[in-house]
C-alpha atoms as a PDB file:
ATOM      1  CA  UNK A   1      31.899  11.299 -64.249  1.00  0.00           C
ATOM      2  CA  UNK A   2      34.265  13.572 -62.673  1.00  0.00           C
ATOM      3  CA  UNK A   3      36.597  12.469 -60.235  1.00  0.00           C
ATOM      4  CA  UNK A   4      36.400  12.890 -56.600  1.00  0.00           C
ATOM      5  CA  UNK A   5      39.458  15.100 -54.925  1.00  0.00           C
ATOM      6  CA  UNK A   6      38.360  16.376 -51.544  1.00  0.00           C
ATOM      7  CA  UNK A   7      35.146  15.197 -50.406  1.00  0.00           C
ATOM      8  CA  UNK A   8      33.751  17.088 -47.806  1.00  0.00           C
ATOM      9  CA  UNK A   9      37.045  18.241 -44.935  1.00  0.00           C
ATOM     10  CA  UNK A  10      37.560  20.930 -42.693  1.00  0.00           C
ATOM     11  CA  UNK A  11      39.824  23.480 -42.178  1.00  0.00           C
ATOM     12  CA  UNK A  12      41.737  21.778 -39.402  1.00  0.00           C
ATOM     13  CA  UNK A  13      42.709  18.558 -41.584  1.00  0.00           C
ATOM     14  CA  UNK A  14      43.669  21.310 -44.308  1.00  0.00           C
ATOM     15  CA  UNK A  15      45.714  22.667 -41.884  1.00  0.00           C
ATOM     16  CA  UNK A  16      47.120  19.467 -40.813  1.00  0.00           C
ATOM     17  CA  UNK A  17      48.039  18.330 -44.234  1.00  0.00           C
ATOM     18  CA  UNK A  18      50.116  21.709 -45.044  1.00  0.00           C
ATOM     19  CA  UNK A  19      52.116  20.756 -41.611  1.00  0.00           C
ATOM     20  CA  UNK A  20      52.256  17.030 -42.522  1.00  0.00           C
ATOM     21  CA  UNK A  21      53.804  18.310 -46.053  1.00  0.00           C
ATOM     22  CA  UNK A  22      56.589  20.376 -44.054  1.00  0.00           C
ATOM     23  CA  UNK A  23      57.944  17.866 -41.892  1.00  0.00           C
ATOM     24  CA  UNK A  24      57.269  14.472 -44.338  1.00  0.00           C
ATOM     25  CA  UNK A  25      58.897  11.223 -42.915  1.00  0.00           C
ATOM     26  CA  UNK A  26      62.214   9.891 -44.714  1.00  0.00           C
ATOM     27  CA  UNK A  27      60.377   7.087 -45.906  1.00  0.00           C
ATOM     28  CA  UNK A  28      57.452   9.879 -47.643  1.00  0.00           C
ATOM     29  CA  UNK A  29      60.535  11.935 -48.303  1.00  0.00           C
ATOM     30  CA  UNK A  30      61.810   9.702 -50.638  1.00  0.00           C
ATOM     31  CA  UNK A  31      59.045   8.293 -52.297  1.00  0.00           C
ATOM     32  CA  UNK A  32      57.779  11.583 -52.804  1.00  0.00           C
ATOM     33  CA  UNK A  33      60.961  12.203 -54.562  1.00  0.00           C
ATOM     34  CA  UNK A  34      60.309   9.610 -56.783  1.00  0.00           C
ATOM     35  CA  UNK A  35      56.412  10.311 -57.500  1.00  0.00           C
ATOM     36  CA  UNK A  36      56.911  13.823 -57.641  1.00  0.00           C
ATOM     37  CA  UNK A  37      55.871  16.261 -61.042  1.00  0.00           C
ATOM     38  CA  UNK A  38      54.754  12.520 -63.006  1.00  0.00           C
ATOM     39  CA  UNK A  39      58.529  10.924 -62.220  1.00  0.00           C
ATOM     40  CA  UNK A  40      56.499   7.390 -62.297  1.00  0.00           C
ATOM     41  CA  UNK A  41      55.202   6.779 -65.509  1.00  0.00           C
ATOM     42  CA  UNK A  42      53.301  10.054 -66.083  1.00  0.00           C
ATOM     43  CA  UNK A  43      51.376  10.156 -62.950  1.00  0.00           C
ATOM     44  CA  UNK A  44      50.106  13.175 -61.087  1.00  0.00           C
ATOM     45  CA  UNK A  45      50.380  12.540 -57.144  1.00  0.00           C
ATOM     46  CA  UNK A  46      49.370  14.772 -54.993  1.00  0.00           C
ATOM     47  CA  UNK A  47      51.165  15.178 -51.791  1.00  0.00           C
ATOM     48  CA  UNK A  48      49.329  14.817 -48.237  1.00  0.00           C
ATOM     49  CA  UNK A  49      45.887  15.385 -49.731  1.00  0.00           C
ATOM     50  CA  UNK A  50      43.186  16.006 -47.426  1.00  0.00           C
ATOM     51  CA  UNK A  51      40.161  13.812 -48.037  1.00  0.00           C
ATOM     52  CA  UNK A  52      37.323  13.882 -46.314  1.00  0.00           C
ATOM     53  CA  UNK A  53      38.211  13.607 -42.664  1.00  0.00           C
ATOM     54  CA  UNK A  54      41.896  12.082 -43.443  1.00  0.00           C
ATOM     55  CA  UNK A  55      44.608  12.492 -44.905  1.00  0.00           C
ATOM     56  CA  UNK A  56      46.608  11.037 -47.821  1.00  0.00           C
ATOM     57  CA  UNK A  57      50.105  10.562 -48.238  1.00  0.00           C
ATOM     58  CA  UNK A  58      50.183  10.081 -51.641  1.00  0.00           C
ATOM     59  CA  UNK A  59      46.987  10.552 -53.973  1.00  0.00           C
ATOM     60  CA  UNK A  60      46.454   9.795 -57.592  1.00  0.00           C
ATOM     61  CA  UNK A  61      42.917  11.443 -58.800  1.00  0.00           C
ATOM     62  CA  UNK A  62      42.961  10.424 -61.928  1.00  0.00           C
ATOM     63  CA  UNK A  63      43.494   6.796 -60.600  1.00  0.00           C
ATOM     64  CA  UNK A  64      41.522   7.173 -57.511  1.00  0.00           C
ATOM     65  CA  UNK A  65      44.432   5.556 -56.105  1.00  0.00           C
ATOM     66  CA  UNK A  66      46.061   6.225 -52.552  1.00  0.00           C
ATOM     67  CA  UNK A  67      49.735   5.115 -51.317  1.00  0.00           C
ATOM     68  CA  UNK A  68      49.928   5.138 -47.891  1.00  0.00           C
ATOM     69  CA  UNK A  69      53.545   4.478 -46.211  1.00  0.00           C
ATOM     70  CA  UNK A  70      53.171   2.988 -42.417  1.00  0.00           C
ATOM     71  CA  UNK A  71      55.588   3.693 -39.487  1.00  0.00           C
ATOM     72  CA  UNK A  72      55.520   1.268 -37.312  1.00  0.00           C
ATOM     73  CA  UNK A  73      52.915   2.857 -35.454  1.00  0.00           C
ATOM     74  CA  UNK A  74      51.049   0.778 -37.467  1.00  0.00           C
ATOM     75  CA  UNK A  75      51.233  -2.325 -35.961  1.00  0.00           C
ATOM     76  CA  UNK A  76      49.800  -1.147 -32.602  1.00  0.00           C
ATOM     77  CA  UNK A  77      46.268  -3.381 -32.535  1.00  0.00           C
ATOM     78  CA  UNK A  78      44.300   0.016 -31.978  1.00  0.00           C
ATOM     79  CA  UNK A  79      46.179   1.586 -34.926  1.00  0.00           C
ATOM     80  CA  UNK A  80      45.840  -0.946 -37.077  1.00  0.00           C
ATOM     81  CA  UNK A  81      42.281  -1.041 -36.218  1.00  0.00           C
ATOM     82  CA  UNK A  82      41.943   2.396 -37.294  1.00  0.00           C
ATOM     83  CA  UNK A  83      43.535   1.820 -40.648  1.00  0.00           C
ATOM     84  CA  UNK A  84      41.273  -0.966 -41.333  1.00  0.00           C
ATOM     85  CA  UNK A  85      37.889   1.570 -40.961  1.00  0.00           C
ATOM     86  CA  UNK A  86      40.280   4.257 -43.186  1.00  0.00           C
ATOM     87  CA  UNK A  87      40.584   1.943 -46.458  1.00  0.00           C
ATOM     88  CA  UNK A  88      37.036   1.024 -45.420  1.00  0.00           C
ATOM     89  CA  UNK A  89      35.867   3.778 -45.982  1.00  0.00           C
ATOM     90  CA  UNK A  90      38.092   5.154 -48.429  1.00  0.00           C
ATOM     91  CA  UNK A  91      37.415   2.458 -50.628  1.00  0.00           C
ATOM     92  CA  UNK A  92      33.576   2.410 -50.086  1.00  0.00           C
ATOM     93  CA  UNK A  93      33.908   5.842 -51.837  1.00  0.00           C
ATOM     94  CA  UNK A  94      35.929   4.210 -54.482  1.00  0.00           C
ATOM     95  CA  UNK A  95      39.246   4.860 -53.674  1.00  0.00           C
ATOM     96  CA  UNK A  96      42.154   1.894 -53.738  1.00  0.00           C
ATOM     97  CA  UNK A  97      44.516   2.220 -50.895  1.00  0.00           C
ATOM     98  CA  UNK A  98      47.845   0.876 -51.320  1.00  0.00           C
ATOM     99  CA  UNK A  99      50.171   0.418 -47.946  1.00  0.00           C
ATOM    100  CA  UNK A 100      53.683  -0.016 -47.916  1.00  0.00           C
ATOM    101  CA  UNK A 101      55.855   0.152 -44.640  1.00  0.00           C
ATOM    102  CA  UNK A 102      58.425   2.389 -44.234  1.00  0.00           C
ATOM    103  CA  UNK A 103      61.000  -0.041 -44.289  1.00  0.00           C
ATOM    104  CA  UNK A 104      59.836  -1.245 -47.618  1.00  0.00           C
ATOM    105  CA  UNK A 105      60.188   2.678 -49.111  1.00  0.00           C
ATOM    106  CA  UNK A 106      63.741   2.678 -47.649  1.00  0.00           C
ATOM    107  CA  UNK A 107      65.160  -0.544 -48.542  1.00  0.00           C
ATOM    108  CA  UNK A 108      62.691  -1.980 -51.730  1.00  0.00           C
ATOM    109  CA  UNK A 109      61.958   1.916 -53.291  1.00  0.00           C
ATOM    110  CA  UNK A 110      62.261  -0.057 -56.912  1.00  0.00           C
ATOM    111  CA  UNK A 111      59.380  -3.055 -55.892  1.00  0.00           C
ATOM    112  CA  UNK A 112      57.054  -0.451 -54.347  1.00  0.00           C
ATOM    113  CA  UNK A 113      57.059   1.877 -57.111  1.00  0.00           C
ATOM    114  CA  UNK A 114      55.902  -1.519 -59.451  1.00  0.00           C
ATOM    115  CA  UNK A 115      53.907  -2.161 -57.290  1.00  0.00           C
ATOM    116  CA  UNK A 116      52.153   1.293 -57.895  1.00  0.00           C
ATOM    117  CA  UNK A 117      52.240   1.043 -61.633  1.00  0.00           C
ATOM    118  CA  UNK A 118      50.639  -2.155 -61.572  1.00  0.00           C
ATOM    119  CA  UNK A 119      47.986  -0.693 -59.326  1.00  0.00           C
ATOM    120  CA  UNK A 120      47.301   1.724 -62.327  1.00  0.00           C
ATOM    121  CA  UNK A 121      47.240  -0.698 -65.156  1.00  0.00           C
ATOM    122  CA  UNK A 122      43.756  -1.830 -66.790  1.00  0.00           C
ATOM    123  CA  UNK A 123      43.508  -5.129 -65.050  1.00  0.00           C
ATOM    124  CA  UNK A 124      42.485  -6.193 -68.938  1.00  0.00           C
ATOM    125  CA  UNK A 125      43.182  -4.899 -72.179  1.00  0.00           C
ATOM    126  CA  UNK A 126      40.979  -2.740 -73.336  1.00  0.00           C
ATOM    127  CA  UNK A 127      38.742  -3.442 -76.496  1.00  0.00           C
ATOM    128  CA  UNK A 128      39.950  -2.315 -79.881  1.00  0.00           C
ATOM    129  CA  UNK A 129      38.425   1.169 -80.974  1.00  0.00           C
ATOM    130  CA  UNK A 130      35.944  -0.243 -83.911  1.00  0.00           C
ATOM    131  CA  UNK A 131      36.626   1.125 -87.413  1.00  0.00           C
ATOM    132  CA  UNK A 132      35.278   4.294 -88.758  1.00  0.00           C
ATOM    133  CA  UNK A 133      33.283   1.578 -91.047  1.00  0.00           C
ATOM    134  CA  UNK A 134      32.062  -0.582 -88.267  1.00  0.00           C
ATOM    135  CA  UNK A 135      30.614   2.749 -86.296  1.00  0.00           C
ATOM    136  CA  UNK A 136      28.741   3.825 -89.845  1.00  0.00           C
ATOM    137  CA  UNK A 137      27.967   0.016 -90.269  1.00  0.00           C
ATOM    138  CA  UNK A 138      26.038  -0.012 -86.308  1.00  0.00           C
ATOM    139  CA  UNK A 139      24.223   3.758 -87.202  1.00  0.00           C
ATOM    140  CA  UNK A 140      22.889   1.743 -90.575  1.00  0.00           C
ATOM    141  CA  UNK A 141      21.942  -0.798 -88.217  1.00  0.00           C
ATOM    142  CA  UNK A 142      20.482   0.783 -85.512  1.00  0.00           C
ATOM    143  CA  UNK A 143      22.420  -0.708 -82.751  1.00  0.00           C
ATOM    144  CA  UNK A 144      23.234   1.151 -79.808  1.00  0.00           C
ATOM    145  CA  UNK A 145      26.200  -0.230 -78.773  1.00  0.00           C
ATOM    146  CA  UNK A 146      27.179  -2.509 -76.259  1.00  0.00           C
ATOM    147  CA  UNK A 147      25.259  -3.241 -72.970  1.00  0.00           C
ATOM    148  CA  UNK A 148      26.461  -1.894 -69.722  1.00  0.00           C
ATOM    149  CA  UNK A 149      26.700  -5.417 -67.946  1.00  0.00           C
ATOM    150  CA  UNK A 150      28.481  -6.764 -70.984  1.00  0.00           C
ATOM    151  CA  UNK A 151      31.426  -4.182 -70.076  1.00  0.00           C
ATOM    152  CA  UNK A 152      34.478  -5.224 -67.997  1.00  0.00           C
ATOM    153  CA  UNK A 153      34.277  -3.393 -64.777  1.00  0.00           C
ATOM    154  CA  UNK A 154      36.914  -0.705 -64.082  1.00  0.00           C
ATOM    155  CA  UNK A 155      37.976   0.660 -60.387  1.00  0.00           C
END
């Protein structure tokens, strides 16, 4: 399945984003420095992405995974009950949202960016490949393979 970039957006939050990616925050400054061309363990983030009607600081497609770093805007009660409908929604269309305050990019830089690896990792390891003998072995067999609900879910 391929993955989702975009969704449907406008021109405006387009717009938006390309200002948003001229005048980042110090605390998106530098941990764009550090997620920048796959810095963090080979991933591609991409900066200020425009999704759907929002926008993301930090977006990992082939992770579906969003970092988000909060001013502290964020604690205002009508704010906060904004972000709540955001990774709502963002994560109803299968997206992971990760927050981190901008006083813990500034000061803990080393804690968030595990914190984002971990968010990447399999949760489980995954199965061993079987053996070019097994596969012939299943064919002679006629088994089709594992069932779907027998599968560990991935996000």
């Amino acid at each position: 399945m391929p993955r989702k970039t975009r969704g449907k957006t406008t021109a405006t939050i387009v717009q938006a984003a390309r200002k948003q990616r001229r005048q980042p925050t110090p605390a998106e400054k530098k941990l764009w420095a550090a997620l920048r061309d796959r810095r963090l363990a080979g991933l591609k983030f991409r900066r200020q992405h425009p999704y759907d009607r929002f926008i993301l600081d930090a977006f990992c497609v082939a992770h579906q995974l969003e970092v988000e770093v909060d001013g502290g805007i964020h604690a205002d009660l009508a704010q906060a009950a904004y972000d709540v409908e955001r990774t709502e929604f963002l994560e109803a269309h299968g997206i992971k949202v990760l927050r981190f305050s901008n006083e813990e990019v500034e000061n803990h830089l080393g804690e968030v960016l595990q914190r984002i690896v971990e968010a990447t990792s399999p949760h489980s390891p995954q199965p061993p490949l079987p053996s070019p003998d097994a596969k012939r072995q299943e064919r002679e067999e006629g088994v089709q393979g594992v069932k779907g609900e027998d599968l560990p879910a991935h996000n």
